[in-house]
PDB file of N, CA and C in Angstrom:
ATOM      1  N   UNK A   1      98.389  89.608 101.328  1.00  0.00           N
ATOM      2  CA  UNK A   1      98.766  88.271 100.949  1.00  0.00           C
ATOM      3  C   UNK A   1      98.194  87.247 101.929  1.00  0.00           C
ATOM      4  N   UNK A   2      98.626  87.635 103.366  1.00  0.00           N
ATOM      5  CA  UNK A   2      97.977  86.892 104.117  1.00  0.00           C
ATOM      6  C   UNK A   2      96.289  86.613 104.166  1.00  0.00           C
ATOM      7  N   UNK A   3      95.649  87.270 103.798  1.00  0.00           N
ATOM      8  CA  UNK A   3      93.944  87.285 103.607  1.00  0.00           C
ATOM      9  C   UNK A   3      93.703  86.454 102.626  1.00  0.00           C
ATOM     10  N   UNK A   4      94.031  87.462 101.557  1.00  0.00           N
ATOM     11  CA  UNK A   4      93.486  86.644 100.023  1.00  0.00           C
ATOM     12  C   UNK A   4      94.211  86.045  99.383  1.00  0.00           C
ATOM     13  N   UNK A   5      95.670  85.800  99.351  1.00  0.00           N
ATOM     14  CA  UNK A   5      96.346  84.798  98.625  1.00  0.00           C
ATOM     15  C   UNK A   5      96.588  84.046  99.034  1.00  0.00           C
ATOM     16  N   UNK A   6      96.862  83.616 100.526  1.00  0.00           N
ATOM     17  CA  UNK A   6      97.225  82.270 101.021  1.00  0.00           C
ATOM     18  C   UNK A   6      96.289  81.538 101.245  1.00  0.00           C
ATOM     19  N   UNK A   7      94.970  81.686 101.424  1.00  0.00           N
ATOM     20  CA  UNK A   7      94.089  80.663 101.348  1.00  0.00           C
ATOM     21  C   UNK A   7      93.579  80.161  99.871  1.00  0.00           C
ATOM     22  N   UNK A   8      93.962  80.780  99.238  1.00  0.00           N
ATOM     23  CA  UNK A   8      93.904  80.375  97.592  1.00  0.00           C
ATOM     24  C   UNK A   8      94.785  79.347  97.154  1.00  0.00           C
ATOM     25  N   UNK A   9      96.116  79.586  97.983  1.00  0.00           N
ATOM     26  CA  UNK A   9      97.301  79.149  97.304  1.00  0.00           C
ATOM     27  C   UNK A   9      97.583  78.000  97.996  1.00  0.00           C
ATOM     28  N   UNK A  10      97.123  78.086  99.132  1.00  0.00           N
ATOM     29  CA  UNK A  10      97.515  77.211 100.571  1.00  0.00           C
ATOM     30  C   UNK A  10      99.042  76.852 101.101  1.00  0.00           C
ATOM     31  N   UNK A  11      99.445  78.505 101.109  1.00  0.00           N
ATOM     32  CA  UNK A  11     100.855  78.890 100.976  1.00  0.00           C
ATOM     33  C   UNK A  11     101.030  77.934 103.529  1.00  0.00           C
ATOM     34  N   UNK A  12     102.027  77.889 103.147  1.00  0.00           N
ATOM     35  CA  UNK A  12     101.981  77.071 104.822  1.00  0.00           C
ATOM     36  C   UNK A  12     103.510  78.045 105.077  1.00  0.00           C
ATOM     37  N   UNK A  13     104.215  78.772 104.881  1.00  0.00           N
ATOM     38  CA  UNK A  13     105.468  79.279 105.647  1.00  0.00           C
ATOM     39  C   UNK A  13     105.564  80.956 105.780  1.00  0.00           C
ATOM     40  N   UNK A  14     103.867  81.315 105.875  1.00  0.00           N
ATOM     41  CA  UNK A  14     103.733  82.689 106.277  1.00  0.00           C
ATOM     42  C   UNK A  14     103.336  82.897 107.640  1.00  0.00           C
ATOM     43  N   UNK A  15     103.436  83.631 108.095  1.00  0.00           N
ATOM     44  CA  UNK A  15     103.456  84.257 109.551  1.00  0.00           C
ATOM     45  C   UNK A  15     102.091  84.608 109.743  1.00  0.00           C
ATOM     46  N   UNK A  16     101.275  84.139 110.735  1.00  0.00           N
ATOM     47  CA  UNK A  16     100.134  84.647 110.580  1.00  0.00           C
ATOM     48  C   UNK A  16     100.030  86.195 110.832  1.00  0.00           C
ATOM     49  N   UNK A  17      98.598  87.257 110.464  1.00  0.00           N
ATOM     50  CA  UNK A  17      98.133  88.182 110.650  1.00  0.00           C
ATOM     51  C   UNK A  17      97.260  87.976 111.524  1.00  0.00           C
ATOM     52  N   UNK A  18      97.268  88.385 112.558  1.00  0.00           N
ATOM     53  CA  UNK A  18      95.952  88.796 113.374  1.00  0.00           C
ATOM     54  C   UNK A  18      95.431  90.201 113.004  1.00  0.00           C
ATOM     55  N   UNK A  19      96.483  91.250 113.212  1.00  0.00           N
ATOM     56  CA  UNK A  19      95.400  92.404 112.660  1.00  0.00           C
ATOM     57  C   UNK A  19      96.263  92.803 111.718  1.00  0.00           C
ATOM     58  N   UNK A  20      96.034  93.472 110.701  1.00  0.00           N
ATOM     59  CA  UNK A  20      96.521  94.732 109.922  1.00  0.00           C
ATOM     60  C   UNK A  20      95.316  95.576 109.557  1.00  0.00           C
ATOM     61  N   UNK A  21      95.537  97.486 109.453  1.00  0.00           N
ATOM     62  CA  UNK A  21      94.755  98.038 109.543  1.00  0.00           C
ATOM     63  C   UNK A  21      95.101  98.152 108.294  1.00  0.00           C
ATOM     64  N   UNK A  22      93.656  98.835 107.539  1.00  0.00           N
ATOM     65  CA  UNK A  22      93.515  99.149 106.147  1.00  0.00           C
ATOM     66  C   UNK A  22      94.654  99.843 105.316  1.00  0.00           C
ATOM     67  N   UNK A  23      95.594 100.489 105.778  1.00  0.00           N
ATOM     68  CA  UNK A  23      96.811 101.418 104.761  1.00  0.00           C
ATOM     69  C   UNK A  23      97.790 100.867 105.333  1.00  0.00           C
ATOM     70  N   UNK A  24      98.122 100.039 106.197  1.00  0.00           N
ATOM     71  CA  UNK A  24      99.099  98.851 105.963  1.00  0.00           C
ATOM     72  C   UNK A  24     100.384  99.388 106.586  1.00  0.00           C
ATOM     73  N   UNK A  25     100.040 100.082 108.151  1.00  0.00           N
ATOM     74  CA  UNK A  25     101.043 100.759 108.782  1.00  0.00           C
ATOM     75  C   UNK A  25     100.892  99.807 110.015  1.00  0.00           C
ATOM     76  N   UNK A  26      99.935  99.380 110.522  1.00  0.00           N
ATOM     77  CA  UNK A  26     100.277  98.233 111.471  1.00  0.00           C
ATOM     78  C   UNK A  26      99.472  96.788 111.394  1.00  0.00           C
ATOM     79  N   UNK A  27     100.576  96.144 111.680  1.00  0.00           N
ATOM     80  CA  UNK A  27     100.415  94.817 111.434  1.00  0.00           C
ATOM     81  C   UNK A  27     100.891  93.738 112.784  1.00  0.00           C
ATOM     82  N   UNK A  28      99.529  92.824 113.469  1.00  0.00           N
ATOM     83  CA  UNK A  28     100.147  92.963 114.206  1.00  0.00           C
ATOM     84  C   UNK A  28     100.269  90.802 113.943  1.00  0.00           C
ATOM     85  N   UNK A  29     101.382  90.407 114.838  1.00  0.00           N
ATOM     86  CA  UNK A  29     102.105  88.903 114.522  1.00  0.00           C
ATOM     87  C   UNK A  29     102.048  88.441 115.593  1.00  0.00           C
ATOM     88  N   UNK A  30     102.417  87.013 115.597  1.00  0.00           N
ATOM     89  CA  UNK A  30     102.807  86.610 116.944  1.00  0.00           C
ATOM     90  C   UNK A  30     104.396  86.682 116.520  1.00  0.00           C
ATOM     91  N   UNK A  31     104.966  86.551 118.178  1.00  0.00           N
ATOM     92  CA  UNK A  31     106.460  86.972 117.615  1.00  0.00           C
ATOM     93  C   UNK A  31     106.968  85.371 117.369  1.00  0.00           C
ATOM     94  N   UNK A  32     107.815  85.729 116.691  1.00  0.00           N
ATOM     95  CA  UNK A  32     108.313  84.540 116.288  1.00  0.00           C
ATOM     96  C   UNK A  32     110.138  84.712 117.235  1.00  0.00           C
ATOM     97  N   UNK A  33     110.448  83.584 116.779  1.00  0.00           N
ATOM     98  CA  UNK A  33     112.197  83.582 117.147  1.00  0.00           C
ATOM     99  C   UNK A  33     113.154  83.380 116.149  1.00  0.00           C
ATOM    100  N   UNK A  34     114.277  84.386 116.341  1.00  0.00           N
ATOM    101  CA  UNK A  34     115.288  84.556 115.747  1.00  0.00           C
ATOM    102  C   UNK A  34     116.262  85.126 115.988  1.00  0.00           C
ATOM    103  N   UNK A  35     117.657  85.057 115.090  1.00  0.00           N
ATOM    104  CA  UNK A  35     117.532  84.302 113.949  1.00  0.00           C
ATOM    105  C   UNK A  35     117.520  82.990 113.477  1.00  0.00           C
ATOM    106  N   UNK A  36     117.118  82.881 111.750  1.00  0.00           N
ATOM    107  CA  UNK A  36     117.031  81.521 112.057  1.00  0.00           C
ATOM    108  C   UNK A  36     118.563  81.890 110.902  1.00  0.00           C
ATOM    109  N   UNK A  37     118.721  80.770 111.027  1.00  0.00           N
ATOM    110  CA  UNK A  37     120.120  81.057 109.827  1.00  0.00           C
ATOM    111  C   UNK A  37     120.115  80.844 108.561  1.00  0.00           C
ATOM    112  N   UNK A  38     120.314  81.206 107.331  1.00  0.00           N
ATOM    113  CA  UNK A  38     120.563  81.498 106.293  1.00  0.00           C
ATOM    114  C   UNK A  38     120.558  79.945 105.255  1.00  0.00           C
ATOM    115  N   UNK A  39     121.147  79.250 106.147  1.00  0.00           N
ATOM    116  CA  UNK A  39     121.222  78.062 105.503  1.00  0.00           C
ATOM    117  C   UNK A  39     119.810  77.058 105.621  1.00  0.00           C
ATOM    118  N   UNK A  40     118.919  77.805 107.003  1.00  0.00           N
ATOM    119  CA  UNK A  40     117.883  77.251 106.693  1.00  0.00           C
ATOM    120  C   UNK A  40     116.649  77.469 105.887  1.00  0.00           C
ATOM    121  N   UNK A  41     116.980  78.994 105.706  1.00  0.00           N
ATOM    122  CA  UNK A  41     115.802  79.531 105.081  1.00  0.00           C
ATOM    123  C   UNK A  41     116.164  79.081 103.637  1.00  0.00           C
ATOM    124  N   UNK A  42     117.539  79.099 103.191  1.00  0.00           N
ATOM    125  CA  UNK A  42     118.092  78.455 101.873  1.00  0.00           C
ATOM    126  C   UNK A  42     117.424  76.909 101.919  1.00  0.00           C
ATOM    127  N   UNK A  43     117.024  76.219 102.912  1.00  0.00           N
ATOM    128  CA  UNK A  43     116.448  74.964 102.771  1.00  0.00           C
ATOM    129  C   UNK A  43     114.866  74.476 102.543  1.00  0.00           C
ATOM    130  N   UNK A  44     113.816  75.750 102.990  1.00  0.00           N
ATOM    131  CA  UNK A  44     112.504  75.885 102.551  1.00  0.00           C
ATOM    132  C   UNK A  44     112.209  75.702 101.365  1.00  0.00           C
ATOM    133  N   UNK A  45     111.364  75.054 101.071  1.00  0.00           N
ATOM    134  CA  UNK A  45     110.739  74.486  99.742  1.00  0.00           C
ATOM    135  C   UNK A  45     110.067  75.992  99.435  1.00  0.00           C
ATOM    136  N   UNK A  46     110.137  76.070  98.075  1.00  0.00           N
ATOM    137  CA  UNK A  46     109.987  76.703  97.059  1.00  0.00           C
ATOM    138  C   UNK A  46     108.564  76.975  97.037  1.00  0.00           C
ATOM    139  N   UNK A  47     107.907  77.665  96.463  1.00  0.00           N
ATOM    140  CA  UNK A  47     106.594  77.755  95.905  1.00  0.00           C
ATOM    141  C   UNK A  47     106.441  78.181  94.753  1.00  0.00           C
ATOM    142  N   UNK A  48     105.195  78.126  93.755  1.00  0.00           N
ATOM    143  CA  UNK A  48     104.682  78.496  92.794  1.00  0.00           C
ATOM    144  C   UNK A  48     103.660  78.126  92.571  1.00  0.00           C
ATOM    145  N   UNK A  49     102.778  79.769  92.589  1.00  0.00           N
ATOM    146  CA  UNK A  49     104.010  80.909  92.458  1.00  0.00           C
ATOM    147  C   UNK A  49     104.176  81.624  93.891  1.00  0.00           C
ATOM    148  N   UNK A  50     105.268  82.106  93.661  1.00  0.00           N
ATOM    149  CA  UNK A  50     106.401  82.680  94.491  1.00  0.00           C
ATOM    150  C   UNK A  50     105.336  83.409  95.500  1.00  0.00           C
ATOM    151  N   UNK A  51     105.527  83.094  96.818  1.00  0.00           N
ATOM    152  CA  UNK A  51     105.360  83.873  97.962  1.00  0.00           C
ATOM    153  C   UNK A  51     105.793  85.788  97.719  1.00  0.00           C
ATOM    154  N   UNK A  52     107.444  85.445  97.953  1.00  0.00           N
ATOM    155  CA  UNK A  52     107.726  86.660  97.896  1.00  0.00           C
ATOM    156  C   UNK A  52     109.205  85.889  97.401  1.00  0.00           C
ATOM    157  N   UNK A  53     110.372  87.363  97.137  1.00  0.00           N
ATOM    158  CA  UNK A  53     111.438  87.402  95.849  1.00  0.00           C
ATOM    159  C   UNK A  53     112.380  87.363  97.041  1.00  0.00           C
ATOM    160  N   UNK A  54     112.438  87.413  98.412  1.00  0.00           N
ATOM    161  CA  UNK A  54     113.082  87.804  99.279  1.00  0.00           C
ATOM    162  C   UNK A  54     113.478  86.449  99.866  1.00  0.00           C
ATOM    163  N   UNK A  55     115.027  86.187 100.511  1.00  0.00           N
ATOM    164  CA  UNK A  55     115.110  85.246 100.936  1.00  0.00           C
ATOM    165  C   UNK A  55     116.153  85.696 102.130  1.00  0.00           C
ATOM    166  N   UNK A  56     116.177  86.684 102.462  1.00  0.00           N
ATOM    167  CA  UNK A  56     117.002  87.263 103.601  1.00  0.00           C
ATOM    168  C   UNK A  56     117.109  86.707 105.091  1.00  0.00           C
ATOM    169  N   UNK A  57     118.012  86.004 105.698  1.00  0.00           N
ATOM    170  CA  UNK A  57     117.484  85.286 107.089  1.00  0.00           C
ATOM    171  C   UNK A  57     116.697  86.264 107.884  1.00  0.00           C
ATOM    172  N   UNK A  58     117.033  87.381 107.529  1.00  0.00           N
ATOM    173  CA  UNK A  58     116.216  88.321 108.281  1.00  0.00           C
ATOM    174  C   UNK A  58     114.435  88.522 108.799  1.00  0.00           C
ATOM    175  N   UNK A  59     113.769  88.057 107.336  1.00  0.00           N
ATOM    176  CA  UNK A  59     112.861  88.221 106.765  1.00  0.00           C
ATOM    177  C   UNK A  59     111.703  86.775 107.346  1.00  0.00           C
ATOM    178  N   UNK A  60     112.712  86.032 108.024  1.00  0.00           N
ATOM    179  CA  UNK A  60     112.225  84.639 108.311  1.00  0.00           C
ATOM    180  C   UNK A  60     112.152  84.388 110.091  1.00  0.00           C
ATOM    181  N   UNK A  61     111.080  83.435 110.721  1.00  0.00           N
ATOM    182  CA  UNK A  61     111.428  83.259 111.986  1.00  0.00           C
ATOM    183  C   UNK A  61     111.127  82.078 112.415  1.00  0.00           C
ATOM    184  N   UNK A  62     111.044  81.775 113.767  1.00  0.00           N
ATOM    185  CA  UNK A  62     110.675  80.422 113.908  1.00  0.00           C
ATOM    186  C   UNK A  62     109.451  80.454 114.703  1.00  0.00           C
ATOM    187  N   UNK A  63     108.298  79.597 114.528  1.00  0.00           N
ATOM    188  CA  UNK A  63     106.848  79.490 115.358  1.00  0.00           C
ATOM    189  C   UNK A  63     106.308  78.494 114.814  1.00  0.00           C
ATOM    190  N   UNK A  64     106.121  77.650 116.217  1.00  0.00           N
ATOM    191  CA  UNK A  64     105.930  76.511 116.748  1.00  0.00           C
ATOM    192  C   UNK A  64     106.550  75.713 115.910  1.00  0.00           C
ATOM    193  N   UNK A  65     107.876  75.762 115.808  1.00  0.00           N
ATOM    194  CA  UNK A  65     109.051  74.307 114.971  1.00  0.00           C
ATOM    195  C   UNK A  65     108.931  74.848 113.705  1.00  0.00           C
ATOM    196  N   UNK A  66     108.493  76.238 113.026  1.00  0.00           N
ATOM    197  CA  UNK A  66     108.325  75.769 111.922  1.00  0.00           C
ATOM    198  C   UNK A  66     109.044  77.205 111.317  1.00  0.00           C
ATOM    199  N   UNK A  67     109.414  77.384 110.646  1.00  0.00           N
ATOM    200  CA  UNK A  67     110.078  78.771 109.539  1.00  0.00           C
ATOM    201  C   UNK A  67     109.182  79.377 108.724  1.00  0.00           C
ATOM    202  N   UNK A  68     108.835  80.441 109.512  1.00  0.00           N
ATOM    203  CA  UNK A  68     107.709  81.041 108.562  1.00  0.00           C
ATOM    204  C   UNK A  68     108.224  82.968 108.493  1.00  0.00           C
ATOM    205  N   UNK A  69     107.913  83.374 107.099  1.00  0.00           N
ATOM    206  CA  UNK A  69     108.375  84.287 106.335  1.00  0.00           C
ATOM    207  C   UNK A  69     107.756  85.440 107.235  1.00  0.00           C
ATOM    208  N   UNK A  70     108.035  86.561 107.852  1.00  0.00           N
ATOM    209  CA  UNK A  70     107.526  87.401 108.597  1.00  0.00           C
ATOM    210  C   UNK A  70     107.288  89.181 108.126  1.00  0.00           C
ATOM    211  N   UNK A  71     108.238  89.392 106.902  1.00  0.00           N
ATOM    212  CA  UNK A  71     108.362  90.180 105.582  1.00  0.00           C
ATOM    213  C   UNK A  71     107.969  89.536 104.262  1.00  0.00           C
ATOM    214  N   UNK A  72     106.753  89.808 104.509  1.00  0.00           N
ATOM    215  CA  UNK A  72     106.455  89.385 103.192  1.00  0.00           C
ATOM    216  C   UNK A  72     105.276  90.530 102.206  1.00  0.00           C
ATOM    217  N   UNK A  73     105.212  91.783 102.962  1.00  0.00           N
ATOM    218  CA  UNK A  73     104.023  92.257 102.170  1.00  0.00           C
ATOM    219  C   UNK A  73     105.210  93.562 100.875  1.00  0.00           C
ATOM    220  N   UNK A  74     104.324  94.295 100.393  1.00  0.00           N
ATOM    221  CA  UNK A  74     104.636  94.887  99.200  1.00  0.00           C
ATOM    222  C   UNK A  74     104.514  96.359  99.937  1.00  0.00           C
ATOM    223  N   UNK A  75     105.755  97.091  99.610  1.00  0.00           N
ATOM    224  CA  UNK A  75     105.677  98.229 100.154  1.00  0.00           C
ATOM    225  C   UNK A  75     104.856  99.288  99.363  1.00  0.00           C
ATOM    226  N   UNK A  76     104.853  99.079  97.826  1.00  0.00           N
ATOM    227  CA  UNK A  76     104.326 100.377  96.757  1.00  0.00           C
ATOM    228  C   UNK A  76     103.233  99.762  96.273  1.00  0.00           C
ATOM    229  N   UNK A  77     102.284 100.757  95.625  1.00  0.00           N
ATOM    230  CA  UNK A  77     101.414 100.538  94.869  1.00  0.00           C
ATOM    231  C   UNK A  77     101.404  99.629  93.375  1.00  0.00           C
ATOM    232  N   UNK A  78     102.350 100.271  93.142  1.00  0.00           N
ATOM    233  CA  UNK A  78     102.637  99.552  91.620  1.00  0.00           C
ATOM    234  C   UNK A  78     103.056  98.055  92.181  1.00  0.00           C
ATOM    235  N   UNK A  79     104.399  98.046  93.034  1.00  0.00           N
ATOM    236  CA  UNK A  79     104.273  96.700  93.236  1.00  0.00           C
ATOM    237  C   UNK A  79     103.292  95.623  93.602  1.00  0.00           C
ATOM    238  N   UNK A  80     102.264  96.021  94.601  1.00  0.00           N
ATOM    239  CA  UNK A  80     101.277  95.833  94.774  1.00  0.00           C
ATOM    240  C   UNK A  80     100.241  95.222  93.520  1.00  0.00           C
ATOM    241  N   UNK A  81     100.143  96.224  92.316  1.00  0.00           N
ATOM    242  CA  UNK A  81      99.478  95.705  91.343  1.00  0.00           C
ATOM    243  C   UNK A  81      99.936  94.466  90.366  1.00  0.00           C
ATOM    244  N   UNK A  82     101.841  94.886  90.338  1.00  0.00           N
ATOM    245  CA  UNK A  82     102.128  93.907  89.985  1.00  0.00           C
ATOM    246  C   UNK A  82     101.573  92.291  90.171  1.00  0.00           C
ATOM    247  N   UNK A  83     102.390  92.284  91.647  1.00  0.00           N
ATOM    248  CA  UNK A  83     102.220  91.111  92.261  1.00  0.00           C
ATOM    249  C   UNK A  83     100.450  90.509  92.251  1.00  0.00           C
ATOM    250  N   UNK A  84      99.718  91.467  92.208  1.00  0.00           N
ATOM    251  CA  UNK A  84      97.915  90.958  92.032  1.00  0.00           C
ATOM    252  C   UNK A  84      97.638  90.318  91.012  1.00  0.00           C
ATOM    253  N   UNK A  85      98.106  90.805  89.789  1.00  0.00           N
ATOM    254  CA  UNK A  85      98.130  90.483  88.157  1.00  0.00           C
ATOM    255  C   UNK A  85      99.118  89.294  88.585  1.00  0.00           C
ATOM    256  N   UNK A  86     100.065  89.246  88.637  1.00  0.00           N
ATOM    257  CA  UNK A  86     100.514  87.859  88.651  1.00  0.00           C
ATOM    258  C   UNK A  86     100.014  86.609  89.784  1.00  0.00           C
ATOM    259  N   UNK A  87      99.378  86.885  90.720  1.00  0.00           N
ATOM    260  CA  UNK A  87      98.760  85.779  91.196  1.00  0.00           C
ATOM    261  C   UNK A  87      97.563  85.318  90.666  1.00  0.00           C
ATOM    262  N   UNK A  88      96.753  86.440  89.957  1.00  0.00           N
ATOM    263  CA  UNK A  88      95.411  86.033  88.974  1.00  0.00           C
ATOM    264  C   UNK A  88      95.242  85.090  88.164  1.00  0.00           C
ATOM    265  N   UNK A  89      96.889  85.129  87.637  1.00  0.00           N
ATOM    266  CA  UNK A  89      96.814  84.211  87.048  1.00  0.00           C
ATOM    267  C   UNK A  89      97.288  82.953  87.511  1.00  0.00           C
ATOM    268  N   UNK A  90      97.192  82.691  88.323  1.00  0.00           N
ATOM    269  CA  UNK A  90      97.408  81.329  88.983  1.00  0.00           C
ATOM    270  C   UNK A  90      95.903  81.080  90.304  1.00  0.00           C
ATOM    271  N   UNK A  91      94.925  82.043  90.289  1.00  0.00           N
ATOM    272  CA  UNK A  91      93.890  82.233  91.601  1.00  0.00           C
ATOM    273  C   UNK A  91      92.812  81.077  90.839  1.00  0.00           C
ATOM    274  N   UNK A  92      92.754  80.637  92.085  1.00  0.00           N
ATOM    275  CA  UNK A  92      91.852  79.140  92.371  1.00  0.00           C
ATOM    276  C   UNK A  92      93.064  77.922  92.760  1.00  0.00           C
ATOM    277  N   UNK A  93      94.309  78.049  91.857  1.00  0.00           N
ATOM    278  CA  UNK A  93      95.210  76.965  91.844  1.00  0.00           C
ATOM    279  C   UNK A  93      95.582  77.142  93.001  1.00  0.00           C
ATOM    280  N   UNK A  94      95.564  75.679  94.072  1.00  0.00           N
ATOM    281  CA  UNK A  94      96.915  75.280  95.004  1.00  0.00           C
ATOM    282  C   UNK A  94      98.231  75.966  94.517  1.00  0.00           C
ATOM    283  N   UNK A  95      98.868  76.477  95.590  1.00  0.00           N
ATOM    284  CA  UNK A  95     100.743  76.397  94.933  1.00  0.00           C
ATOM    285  C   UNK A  95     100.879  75.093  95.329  1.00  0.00           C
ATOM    286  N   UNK A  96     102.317  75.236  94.155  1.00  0.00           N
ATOM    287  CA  UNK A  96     103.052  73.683  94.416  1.00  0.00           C
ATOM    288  C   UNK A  96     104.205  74.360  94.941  1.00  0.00           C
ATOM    289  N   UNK A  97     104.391  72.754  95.424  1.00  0.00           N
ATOM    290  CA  UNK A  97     105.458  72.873  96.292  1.00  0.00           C
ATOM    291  C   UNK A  97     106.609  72.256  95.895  1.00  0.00           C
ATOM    292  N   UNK A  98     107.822  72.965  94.989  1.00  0.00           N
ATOM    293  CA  UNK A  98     108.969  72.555  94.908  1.00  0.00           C
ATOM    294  C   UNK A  98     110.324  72.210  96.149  1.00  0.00           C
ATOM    295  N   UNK A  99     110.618  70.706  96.781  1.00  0.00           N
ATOM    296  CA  UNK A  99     111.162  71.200  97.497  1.00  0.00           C
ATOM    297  C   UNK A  99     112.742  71.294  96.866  1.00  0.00           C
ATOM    298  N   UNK A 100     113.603  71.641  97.265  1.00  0.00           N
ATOM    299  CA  UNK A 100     115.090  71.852  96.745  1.00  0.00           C
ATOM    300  C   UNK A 100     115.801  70.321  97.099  1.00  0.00           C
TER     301      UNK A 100
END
């Protein structure tokens, strides 16, 4: 997601990747801080289409002032394909940004 969909989408509340190796067992981040609380991640503007289905405070951190999603990749294959087929059809488009 981080490679090829967010520069498509110009998604702004993902965590950067510096490395991940090809089968998707390490991944490496800057660390972020947490937690952040529940009510804030409930306050992040929306996207579409959807980043990811997850909104767990867990899943979220803080780097440099800002709340960015730190769980966000697809654990299975199928999900994986899912989620490809559904960004296709939105690839070239900006996401928009719904905020709440």
């Amino acid at each position: 997601m981080w490679f090829s969909w967010r520069p498509r989408f110009l998604w702004k509340t993902l965590c950067p990747i510096y490395y991940a190796d090809p089968f998707g067992l390490m991944v490496v981040m800057p660390r972020v801080v947490q937690p952040v609380p529940q009510e804030q991640v409930d306050a992040m503007p929306d996207y579409y289409p959807n980043i990811t289905s997850e909104t767990k405070h867990d899943d979220f951190g803080m780097l440099g002032g800002n709340i960015v999603a730190i769980d966000y990749g697809l654990p299975f294959k199928d999900a994986v394909r899912k989620q490809r087929m559904y960004y296709q059809g939105f690839s070239g488009i900006p996401a928009t940004e719904f905020p709440r």
